[in-house]
C-alpha atoms as a PDB file:
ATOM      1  CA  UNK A   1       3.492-123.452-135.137  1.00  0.00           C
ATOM      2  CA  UNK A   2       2.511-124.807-138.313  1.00  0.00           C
ATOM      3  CA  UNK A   3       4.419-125.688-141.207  1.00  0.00           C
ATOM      4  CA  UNK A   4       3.765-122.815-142.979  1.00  0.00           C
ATOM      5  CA  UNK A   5       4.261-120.283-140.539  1.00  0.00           C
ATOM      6  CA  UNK A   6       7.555-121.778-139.190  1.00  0.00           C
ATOM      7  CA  UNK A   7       8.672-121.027-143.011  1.00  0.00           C
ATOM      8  CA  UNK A   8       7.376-117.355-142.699  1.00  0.00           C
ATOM      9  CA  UNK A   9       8.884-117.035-139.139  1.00  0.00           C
ATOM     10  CA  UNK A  10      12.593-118.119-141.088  1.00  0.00           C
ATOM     11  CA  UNK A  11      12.069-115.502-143.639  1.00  0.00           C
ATOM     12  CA  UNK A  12      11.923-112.865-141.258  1.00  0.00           C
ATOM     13  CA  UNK A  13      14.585-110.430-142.291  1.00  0.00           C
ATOM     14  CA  UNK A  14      17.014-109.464-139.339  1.00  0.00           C
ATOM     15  CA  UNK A  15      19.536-107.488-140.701  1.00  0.00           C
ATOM     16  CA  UNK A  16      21.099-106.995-144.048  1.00  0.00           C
ATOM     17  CA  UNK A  17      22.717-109.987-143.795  1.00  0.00           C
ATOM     18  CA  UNK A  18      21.018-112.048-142.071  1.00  0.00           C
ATOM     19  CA  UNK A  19      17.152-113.769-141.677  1.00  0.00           C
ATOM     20  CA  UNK A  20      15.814-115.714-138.829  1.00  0.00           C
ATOM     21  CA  UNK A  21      16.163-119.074-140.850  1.00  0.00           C
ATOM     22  CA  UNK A  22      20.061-119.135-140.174  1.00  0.00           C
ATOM     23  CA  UNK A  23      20.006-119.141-136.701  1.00  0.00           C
ATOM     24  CA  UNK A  24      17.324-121.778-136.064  1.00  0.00           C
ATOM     25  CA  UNK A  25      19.271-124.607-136.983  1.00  0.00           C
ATOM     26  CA  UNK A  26      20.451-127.082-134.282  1.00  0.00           C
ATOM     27  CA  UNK A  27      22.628-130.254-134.113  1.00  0.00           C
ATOM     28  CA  UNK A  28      20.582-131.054-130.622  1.00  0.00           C
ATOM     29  CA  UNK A  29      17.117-130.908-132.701  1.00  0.00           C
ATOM     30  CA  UNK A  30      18.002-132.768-135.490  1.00  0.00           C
ATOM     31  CA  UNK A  31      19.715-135.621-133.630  1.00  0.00           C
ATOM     32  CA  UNK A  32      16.697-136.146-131.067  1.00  0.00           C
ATOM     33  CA  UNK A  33      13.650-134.444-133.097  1.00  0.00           C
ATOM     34  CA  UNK A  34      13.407-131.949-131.366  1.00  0.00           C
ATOM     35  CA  UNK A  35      11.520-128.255-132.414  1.00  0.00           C
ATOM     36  CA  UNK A  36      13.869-125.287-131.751  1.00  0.00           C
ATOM     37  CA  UNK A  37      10.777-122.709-131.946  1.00  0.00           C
ATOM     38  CA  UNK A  38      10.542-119.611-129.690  1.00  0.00           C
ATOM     39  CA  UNK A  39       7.866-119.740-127.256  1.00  0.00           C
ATOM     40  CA  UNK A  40       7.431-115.590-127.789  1.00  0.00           C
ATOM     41  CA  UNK A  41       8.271-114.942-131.553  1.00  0.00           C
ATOM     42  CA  UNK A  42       7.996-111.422-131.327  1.00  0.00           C
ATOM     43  CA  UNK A  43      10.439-110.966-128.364  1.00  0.00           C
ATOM     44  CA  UNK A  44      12.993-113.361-130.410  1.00  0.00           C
ATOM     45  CA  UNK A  45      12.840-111.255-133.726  1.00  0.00           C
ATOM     46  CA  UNK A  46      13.347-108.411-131.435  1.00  0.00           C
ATOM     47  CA  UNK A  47      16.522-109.213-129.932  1.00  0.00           C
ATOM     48  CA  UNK A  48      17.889-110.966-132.851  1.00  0.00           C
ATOM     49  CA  UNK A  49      17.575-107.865-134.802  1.00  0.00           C
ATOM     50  CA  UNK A  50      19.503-106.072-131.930  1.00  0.00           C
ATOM     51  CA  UNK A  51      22.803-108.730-131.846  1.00  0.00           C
ATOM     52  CA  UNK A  52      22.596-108.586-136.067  1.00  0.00           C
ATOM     53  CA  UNK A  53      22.334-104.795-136.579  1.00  0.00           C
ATOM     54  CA  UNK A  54      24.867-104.479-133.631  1.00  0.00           C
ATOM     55  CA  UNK A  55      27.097-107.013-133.355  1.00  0.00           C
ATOM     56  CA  UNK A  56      26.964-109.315-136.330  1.00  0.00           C
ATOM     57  CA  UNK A  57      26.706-106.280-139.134  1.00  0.00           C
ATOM     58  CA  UNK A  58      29.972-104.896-137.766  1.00  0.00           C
ATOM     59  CA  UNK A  59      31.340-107.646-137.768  1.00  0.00           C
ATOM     60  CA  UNK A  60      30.725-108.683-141.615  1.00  0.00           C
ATOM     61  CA  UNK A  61      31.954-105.173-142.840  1.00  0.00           C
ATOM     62  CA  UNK A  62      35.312-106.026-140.904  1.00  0.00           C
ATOM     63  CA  UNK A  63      36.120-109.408-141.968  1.00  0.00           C
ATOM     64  CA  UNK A  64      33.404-110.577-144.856  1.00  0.00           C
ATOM     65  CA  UNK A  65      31.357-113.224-144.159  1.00  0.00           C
ATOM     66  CA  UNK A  66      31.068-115.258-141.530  1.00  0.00           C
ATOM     67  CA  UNK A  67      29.051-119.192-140.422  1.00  0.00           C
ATOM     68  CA  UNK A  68      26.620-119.375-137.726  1.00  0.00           C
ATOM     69  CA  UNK A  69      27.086-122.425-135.782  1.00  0.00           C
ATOM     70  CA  UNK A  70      24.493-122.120-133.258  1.00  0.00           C
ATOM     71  CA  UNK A  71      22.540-119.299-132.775  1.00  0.00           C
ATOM     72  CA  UNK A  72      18.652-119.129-131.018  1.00  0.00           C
ATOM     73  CA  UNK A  73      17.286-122.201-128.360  1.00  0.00           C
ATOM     74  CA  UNK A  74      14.476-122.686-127.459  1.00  0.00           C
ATOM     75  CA  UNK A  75      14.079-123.125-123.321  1.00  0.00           C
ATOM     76  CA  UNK A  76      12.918-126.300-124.047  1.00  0.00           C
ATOM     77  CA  UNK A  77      16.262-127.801-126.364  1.00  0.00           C
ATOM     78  CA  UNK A  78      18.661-125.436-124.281  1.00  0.00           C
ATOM     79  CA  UNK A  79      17.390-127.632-120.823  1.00  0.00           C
ATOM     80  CA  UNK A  80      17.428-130.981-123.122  1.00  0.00           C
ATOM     81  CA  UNK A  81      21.037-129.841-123.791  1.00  0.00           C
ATOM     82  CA  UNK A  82      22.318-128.917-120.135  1.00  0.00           C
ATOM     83  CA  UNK A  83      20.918-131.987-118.497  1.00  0.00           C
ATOM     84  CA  UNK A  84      22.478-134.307-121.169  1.00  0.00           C
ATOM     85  CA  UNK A  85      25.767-132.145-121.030  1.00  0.00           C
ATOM     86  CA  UNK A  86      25.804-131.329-124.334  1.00  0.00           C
ATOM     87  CA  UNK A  87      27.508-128.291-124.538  1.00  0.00           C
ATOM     88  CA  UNK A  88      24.547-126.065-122.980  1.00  0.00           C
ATOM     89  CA  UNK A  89      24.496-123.800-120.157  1.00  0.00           C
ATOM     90  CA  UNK A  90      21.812-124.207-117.673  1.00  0.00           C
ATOM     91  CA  UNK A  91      18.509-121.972-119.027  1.00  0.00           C
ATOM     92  CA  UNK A  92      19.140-119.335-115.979  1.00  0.00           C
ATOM     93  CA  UNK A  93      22.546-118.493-117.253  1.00  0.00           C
ATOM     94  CA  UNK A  94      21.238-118.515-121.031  1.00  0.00           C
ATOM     95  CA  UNK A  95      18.442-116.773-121.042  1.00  0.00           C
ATOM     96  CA  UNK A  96      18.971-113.353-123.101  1.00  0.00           C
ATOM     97  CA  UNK A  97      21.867-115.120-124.454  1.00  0.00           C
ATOM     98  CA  UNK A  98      20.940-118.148-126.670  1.00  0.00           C
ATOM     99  CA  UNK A  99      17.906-118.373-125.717  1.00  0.00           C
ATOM    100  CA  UNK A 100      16.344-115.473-127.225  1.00  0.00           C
ATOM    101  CA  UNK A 101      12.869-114.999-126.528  1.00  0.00           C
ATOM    102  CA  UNK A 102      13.037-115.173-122.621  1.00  0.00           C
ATOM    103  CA  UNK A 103      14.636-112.104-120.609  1.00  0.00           C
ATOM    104  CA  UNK A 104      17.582-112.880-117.677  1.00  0.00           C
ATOM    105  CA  UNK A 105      16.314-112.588-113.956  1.00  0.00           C
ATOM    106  CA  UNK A 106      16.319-108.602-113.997  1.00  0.00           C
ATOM    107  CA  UNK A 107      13.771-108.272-116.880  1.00  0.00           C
ATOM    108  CA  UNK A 108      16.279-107.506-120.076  1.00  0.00           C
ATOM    109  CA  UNK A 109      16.817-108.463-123.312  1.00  0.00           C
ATOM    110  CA  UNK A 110      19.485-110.257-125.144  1.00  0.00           C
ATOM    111  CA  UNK A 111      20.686-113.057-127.713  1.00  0.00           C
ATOM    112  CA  UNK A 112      23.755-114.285-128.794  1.00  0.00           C
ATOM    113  CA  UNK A 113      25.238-116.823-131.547  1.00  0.00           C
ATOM    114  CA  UNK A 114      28.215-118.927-131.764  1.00  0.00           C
ATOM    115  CA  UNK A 115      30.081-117.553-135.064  1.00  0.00           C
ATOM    116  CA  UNK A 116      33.260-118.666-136.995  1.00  0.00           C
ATOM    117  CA  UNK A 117      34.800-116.191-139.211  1.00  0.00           C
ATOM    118  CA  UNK A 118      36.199-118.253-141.745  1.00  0.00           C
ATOM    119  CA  UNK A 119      38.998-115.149-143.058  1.00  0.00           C
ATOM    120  CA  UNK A 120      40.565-114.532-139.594  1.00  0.00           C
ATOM    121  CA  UNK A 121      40.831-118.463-138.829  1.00  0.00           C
ATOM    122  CA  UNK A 122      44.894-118.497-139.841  1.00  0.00           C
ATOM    123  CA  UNK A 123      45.440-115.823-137.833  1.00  0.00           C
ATOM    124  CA  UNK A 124      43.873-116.380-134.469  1.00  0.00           C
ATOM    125  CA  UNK A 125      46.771-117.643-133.132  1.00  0.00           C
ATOM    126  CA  UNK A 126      47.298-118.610-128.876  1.00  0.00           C
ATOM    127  CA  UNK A 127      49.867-115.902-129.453  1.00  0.00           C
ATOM    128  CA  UNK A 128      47.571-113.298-131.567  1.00  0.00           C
ATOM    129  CA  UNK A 129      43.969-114.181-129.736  1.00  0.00           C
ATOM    130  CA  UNK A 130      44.222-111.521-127.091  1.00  0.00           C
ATOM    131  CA  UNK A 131      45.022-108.945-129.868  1.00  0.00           C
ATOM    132  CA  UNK A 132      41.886-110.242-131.715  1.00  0.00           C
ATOM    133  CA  UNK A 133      39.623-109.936-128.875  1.00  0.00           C
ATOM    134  CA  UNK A 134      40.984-106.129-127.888  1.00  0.00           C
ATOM    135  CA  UNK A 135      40.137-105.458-131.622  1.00  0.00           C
ATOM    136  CA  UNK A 136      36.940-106.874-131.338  1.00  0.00           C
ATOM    137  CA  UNK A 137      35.991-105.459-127.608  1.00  0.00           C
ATOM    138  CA  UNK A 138      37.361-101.670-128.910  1.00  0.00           C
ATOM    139  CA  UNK A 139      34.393-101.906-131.767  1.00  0.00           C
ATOM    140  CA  UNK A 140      31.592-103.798-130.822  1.00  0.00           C
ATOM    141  CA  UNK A 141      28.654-103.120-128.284  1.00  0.00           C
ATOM    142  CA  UNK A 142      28.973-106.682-127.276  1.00  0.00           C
ATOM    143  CA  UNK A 143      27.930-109.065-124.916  1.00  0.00           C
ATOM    144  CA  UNK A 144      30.010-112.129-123.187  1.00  0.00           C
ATOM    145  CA  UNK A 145      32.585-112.730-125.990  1.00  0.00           C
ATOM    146  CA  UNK A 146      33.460-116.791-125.246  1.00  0.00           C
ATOM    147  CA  UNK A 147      36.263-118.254-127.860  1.00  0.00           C
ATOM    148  CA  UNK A 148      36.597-122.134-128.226  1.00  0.00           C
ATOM    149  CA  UNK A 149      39.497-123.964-129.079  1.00  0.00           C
ATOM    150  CA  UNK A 150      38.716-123.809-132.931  1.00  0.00           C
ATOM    151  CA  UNK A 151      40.165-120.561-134.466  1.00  0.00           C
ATOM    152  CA  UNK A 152      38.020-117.431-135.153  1.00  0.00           C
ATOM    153  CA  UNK A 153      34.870-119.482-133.200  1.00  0.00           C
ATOM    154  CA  UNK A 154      33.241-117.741-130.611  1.00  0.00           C
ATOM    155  CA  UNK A 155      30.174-117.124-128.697  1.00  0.00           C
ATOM    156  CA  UNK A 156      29.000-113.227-128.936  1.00  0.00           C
ATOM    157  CA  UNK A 157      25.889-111.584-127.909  1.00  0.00           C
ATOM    158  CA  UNK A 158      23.852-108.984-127.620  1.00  0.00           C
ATOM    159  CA  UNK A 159      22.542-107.324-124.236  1.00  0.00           C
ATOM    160  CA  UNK A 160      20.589-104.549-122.664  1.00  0.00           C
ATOM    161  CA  UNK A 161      22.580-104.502-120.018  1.00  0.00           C
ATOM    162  CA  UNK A 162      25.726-105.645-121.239  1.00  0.00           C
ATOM    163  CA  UNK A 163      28.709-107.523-119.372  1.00  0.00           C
ATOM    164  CA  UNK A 164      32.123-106.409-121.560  1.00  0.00           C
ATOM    165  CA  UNK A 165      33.533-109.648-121.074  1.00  0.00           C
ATOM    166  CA  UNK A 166      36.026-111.921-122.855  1.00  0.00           C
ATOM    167  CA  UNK A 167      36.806-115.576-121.863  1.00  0.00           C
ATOM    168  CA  UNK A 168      39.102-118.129-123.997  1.00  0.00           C
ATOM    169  CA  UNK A 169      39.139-122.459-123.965  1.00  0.00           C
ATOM    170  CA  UNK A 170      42.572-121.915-125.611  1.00  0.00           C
ATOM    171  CA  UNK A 171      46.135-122.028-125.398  1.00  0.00           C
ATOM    172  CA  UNK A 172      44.056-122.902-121.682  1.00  0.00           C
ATOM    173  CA  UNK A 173      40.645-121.403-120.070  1.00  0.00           C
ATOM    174  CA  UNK A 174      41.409-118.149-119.044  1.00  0.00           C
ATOM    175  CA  UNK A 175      39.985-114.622-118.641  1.00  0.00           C
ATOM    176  CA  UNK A 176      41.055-111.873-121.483  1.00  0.00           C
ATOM    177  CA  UNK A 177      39.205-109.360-120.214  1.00  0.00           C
ATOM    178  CA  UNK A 178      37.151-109.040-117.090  1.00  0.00           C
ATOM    179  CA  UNK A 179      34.806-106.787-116.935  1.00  0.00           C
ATOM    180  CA  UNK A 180      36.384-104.818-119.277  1.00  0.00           C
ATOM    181  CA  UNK A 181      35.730-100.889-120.102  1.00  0.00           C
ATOM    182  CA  UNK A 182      32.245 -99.567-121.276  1.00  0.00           C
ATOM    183  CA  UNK A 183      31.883 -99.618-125.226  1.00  0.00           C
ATOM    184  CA  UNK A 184      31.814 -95.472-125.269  1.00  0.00           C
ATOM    185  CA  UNK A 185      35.262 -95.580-123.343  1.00  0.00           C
ATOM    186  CA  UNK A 186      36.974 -97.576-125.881  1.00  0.00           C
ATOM    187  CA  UNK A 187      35.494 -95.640-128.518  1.00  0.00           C
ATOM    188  CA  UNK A 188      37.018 -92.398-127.731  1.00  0.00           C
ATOM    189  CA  UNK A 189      40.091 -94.240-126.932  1.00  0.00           C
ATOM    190  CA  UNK A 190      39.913 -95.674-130.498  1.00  0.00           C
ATOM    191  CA  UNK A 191      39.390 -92.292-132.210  1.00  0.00           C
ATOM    192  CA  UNK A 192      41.334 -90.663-130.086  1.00  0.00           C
ATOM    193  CA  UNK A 193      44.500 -92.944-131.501  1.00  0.00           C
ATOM    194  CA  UNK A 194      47.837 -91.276-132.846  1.00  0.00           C
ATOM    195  CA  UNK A 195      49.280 -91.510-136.068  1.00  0.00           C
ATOM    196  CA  UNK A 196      51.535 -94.533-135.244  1.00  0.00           C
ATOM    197  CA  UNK A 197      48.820 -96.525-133.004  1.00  0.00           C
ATOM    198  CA  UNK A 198      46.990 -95.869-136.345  1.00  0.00           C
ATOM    199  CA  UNK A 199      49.662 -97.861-138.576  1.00  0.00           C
ATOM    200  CA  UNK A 200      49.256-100.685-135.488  1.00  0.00           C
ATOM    201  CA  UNK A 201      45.849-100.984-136.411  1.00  0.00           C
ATOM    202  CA  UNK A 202      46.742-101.133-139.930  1.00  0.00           C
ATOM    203  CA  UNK A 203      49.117-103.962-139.508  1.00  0.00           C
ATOM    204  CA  UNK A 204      46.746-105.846-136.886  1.00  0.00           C
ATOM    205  CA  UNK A 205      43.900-105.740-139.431  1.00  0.00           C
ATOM    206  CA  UNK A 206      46.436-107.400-142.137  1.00  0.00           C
ATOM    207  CA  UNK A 207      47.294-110.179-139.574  1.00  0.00           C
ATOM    208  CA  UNK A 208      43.954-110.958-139.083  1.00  0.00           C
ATOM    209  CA  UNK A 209      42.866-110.357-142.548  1.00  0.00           C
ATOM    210  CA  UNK A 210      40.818-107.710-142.034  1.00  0.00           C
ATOM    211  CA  UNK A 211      40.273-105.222-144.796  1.00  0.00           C
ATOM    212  CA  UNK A 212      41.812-102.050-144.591  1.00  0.00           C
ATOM    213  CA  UNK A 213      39.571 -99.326-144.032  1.00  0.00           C
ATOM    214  CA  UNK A 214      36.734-101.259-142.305  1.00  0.00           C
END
């Protein structure tokens, strides 16, 4: 990929909110030189468009903005990463997951990013993180939710065929939900809510600084 149409391929618009250019960045590149390019650039715009519109939109209009950390690999820099253990899963487990443009084993699509959401960071608390992660899994079509030990920082993707998952690193690494309930069940549970689980939501949404009415 040349120069010039690496800086077309970042201007690709993904969402509202978001272009291609903010999720090709890479500690692992810079530090070793290496190019964090998509083998199948079509495929990768695809799927990125999917976890933005999806997962990352939603997410905005609940909280306001929020800081990439890491976002697509490339197969190349996600093996680099594994075999130096830096922080990488192997490429089987990543593929349709960070590492955009190559479908998992059974032939669908995904990506994912690792996001920190800078207004909810005081409030994800040991004590408050499985509340935040029920909020989240009750309103998001998402993929493999993985929290870190840094508040509001998390791995989330996007999937075809989509494992409603939530693991945390912290108070110590532990399932929140397993396999949880498929998006459509949670939704009617969500509209389905009473008056007073209503005011709950209210009052979780302040404690995690989420806007009313979002």
């Amino acid at each position: 990929m040349t120069f010039g149409e690496l800086e077309a391929f970042g201007r690709v618009k993904l969402s509202r909110h978001f272009c291609m250019r903010q999720f090709l960045y890479s500690e692992i590149a810079v530090t070793y030189g290496l190019r964090n390019i998509p083998d199948d650039r079509d495929l990768a715009i695809e799927a990125g468009r999917k976890l933005c519109t999806e997962v990352l939109e939603p997410i905005t209009e609940m909280f306001g903005p929020i800081i990439v950390r890491s976002g697509f690999r490339s197969a190349a820099l996600n093996q680099f990463g594994h075999q130096r253990r830096l922080r990488c899963a192997s490429n089987a487990r990543n593929r349709a997951y960070h590492i955009w443009d190559h479908r998992d084993d059974n032939g669908h699509m995904g990506a994912a990013a690792c996001i920190h959401i800078p207004s909810a960071a005081e409030s994800d608390t040991p004590e408050l993180r499985p509340e935040f992660a029920r909020f989240l899994h009750d309103r998001l079509p998402y993929h493999r939710m993985v929290f870190f030990r840094s508040p509001a920082t998390f791995n989330i993707g996007y999937h075809e065929a989509p494992i409603r998952s939530v693991f945390s690193y912290a108070p110590k690494p532990g399932w929140i939900i397993h396999e949880g309930d498929l998006f459509e069940q949670a939704q009617s549970r969500v509209q389905g809510q009473s008056k007073s689980s209503s005011t709950a939501k209210t009052q979780l949404q302040r404690s995690l600084s989420v806007p009313e009415g979002a």
